[in-house]
N, C-alpha and C. Protein backbone atom coordinates (compact mmCIF):
# COMPACT_ATOMS: atom_id res chain seq x y z
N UNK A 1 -8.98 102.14 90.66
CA UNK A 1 -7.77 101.45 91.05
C UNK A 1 -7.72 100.10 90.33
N UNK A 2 -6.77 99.78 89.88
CA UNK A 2 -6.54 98.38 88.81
C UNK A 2 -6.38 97.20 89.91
N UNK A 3 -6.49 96.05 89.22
CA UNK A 3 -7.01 95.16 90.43
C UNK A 3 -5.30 94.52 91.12
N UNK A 4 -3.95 94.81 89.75
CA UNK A 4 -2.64 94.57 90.35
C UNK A 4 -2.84 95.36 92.02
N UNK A 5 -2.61 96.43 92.00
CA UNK A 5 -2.77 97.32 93.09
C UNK A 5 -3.61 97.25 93.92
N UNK A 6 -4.48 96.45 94.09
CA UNK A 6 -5.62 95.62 95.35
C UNK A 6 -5.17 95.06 95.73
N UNK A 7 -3.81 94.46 94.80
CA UNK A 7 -3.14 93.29 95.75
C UNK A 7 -1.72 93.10 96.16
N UNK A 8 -1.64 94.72 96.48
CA UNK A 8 -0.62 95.45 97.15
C UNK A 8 0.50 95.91 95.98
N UNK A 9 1.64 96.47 96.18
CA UNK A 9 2.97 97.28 95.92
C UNK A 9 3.52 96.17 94.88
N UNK A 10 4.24 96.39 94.06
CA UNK A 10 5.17 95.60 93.43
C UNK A 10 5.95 94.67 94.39
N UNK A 11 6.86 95.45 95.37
CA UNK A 11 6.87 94.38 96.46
C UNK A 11 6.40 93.46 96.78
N UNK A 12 5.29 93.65 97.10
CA UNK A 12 4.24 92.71 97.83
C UNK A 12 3.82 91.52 96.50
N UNK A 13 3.39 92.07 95.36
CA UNK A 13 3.22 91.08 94.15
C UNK A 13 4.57 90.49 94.15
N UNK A 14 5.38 90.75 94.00
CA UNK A 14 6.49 90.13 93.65
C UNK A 14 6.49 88.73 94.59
N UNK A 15 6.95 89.48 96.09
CA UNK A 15 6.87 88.27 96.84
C UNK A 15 5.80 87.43 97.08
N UNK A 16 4.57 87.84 96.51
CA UNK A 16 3.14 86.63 96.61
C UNK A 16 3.35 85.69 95.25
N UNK A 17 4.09 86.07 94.24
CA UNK A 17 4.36 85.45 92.91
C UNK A 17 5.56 84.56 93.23
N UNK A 18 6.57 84.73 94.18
CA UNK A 18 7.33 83.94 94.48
C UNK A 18 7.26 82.83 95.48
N UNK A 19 6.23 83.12 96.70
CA UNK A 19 5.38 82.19 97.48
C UNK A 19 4.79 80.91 96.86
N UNK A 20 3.93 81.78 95.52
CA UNK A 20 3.50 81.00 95.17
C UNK A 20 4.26 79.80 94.20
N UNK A 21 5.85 80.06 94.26
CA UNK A 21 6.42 79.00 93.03
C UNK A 21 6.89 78.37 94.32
N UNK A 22 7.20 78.76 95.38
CA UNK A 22 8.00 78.26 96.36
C UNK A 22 7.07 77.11 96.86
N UNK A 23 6.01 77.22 96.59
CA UNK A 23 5.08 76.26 97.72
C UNK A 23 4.52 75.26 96.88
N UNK A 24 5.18 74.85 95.34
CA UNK A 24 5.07 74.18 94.13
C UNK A 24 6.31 73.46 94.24
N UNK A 25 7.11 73.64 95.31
CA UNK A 25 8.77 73.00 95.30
C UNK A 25 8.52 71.49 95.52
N UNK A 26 8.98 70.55 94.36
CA UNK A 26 9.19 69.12 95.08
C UNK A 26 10.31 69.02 96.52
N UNK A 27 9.53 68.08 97.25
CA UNK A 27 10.48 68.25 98.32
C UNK A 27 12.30 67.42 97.86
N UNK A 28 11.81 66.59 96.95
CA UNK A 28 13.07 65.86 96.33
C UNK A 28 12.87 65.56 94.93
N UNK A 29 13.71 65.47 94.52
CA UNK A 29 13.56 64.88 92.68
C UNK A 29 14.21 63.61 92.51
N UNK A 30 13.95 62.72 91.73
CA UNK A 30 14.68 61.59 91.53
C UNK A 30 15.26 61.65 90.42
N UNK A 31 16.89 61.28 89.93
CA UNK A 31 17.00 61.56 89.02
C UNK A 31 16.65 60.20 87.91
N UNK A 32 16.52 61.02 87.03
CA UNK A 32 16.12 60.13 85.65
C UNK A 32 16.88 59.37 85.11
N UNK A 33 18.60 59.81 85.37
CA UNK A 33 19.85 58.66 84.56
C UNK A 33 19.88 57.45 85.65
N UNK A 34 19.96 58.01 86.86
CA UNK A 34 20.54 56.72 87.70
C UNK A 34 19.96 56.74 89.02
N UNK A 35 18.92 57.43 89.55
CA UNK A 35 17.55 56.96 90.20
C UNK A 35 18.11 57.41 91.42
N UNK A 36 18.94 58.25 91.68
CA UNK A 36 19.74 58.80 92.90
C UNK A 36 18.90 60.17 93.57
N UNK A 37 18.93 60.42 94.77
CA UNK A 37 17.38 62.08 94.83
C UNK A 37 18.60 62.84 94.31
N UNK A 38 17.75 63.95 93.79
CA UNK A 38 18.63 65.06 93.61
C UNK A 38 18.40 66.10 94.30
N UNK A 39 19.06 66.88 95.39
CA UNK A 39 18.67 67.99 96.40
C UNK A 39 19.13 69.13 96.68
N UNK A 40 19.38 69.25 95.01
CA UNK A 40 19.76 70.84 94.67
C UNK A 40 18.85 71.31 93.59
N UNK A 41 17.44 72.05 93.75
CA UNK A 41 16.95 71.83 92.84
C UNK A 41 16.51 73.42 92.92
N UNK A 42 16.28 73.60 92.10
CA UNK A 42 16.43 75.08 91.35
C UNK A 42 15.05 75.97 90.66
N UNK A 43 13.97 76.72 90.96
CA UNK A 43 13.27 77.27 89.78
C UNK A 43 13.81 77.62 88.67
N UNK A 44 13.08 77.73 87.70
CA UNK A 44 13.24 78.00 86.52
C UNK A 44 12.34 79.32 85.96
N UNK A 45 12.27 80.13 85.21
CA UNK A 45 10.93 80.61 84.98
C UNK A 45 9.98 80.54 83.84
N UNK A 46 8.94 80.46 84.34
CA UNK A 46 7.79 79.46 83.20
C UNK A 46 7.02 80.91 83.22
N UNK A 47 7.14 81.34 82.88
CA UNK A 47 7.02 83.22 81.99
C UNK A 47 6.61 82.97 81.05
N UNK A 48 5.53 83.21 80.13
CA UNK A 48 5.40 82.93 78.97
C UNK A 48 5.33 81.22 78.35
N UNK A 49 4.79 80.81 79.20
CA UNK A 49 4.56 79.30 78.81
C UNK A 49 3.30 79.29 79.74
N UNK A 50 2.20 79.46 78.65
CA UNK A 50 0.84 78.93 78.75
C UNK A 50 0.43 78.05 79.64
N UNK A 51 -0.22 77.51 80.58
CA UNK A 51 -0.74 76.68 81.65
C UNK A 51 0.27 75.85 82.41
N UNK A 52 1.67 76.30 82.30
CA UNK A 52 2.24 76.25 83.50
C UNK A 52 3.10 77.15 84.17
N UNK A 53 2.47 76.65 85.67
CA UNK A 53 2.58 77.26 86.97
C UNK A 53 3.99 77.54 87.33
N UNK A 54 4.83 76.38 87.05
CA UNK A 54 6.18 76.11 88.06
C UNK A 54 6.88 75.27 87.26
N UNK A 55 8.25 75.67 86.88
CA UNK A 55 9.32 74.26 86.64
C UNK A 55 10.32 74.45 87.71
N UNK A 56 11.15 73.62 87.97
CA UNK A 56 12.13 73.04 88.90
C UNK A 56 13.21 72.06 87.78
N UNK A 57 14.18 72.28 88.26
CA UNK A 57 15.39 71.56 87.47
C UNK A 57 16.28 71.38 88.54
N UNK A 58 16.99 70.22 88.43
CA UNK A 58 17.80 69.51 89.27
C UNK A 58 19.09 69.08 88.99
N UNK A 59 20.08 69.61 89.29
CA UNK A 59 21.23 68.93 88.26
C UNK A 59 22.25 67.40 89.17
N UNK A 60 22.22 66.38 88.60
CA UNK A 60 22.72 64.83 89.79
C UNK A 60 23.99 65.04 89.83
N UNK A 61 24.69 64.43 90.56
CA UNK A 61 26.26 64.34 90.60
C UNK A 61 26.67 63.50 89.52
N UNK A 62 25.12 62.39 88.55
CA UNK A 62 25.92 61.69 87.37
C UNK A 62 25.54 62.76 86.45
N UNK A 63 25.36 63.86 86.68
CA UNK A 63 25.35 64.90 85.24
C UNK A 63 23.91 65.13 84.84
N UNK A 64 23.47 64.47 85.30
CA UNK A 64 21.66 64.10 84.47
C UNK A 64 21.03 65.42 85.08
N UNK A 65 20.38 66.17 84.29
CA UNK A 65 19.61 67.15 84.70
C UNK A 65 18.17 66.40 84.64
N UNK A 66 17.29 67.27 85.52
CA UNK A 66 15.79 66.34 85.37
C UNK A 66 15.32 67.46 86.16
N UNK A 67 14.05 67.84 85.59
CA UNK A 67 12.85 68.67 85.28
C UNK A 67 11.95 68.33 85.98
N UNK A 68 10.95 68.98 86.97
CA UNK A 68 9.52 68.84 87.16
C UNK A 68 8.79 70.06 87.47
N UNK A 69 7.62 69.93 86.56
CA UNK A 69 6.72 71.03 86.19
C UNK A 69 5.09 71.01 86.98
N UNK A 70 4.76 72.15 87.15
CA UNK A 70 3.35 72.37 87.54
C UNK A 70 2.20 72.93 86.60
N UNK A 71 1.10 73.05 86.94
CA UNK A 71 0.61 73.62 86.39
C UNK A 71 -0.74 72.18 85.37
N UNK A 72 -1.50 73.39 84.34
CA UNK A 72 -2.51 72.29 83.28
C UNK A 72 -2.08 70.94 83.04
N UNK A 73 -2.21 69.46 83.06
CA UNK A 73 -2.25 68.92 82.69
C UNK A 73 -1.52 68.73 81.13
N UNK A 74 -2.28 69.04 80.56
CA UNK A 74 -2.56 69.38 79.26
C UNK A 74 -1.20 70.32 78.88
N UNK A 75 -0.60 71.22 79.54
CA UNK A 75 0.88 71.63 79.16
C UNK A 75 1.92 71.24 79.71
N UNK A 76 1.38 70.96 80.48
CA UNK A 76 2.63 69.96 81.73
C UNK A 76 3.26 68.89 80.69
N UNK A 77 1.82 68.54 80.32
CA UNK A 77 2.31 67.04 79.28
C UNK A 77 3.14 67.82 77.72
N UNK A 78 2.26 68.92 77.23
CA UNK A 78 3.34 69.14 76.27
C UNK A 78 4.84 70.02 76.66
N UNK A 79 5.25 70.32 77.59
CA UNK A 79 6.21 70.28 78.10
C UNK A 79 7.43 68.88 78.35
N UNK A 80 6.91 68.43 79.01
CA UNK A 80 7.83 67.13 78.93
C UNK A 80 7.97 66.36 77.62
N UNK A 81 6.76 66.62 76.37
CA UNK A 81 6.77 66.10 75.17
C UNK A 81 8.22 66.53 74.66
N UNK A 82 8.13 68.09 74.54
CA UNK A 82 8.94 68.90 74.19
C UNK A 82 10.54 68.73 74.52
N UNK A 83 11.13 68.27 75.69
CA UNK A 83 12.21 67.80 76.59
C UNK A 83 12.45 66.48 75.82
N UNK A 84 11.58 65.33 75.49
CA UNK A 84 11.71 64.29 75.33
C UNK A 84 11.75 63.87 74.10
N UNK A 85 11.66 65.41 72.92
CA UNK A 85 11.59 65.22 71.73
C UNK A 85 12.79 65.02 70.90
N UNK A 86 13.15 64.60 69.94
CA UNK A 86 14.67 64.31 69.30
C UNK A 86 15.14 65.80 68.39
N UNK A 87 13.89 66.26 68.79
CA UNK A 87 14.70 67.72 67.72
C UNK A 87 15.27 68.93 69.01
N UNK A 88 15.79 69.36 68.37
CA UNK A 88 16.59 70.52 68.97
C UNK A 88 15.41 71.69 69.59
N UNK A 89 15.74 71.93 70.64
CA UNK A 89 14.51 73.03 71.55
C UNK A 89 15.15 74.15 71.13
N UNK A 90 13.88 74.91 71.08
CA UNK A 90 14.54 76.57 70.24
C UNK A 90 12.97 77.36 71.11
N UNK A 91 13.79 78.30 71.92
CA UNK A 91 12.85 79.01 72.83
C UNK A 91 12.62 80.31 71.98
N UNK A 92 11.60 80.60 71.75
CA UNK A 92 10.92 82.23 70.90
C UNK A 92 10.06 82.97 72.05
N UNK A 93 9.52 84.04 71.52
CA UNK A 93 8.49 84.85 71.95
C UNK A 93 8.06 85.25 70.53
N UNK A 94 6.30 85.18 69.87
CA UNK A 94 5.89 85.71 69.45
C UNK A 94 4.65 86.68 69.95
N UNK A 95 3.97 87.59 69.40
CA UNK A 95 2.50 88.18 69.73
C UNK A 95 1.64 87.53 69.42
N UNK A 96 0.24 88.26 70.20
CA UNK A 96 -0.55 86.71 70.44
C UNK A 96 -0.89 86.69 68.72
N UNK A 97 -1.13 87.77 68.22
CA UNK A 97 -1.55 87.57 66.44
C UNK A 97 -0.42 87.50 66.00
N UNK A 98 0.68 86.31 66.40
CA UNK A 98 1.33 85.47 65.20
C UNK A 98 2.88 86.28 64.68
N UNK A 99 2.65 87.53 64.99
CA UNK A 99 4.07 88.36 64.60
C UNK A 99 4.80 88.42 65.02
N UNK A 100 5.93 89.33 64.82
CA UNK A 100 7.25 89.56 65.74
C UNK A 100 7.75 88.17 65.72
N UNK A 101 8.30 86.88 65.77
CA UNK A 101 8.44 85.78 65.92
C UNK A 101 10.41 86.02 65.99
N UNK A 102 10.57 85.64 67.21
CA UNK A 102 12.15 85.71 67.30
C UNK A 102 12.56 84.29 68.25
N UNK A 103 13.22 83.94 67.81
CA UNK A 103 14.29 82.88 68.56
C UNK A 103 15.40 82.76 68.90
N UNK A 104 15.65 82.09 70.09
CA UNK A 104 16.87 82.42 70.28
C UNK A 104 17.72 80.76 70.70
């Protein structure tokens, strides 16, 4: 028996995978343009992004969207690098040996 299936039904994974983003929820976000909470805040899915756990996005009534992430240190930080960078974000999926490389 594979060890997914030790830890119950697709069902059951599903909703222990969603527990677990749920219980990563900031209870409030502050926003970043004009320092107001923001308390509509939203998962995101961090699928395919290496050592993190959880993002959350928030959108303010001044427009300002603002982000907070879980997870490594170490990607957390290149995550927000990434947000805060002046070039244009371009989301891909490649294989782990380097091929297939698509963007969208």
């Amino acid at each position: 028996m594979g060890q997914a299936r030790r830890r119950g039904d697709l069902e059951q994974r599903i909703a222990q995978a969603q527990a677990r983003v749920a219980a990563t929820r900031p209870e409030r976000l502050v926003c970043n343009g004009c320092g107001a909470d923001v308390t509509g805040i939203h998962p995101v899915s961090a699928r395919g992004l290496a050592g993190i756990e959880a993002i959350w996005v928030g959108q303010c009534d001044c427009g300002q969207t603002t982000f907070a992430a879980s997870g490594d240190p170490r990607a957390v930080q290149a995550f927000f690098d990434a947000l805060g960078s002046d070039t244009e974000l371009k989301l891909g999926s490649q294989r782990q040996d380097g091929s297939g490389h698509e963007t969208a």
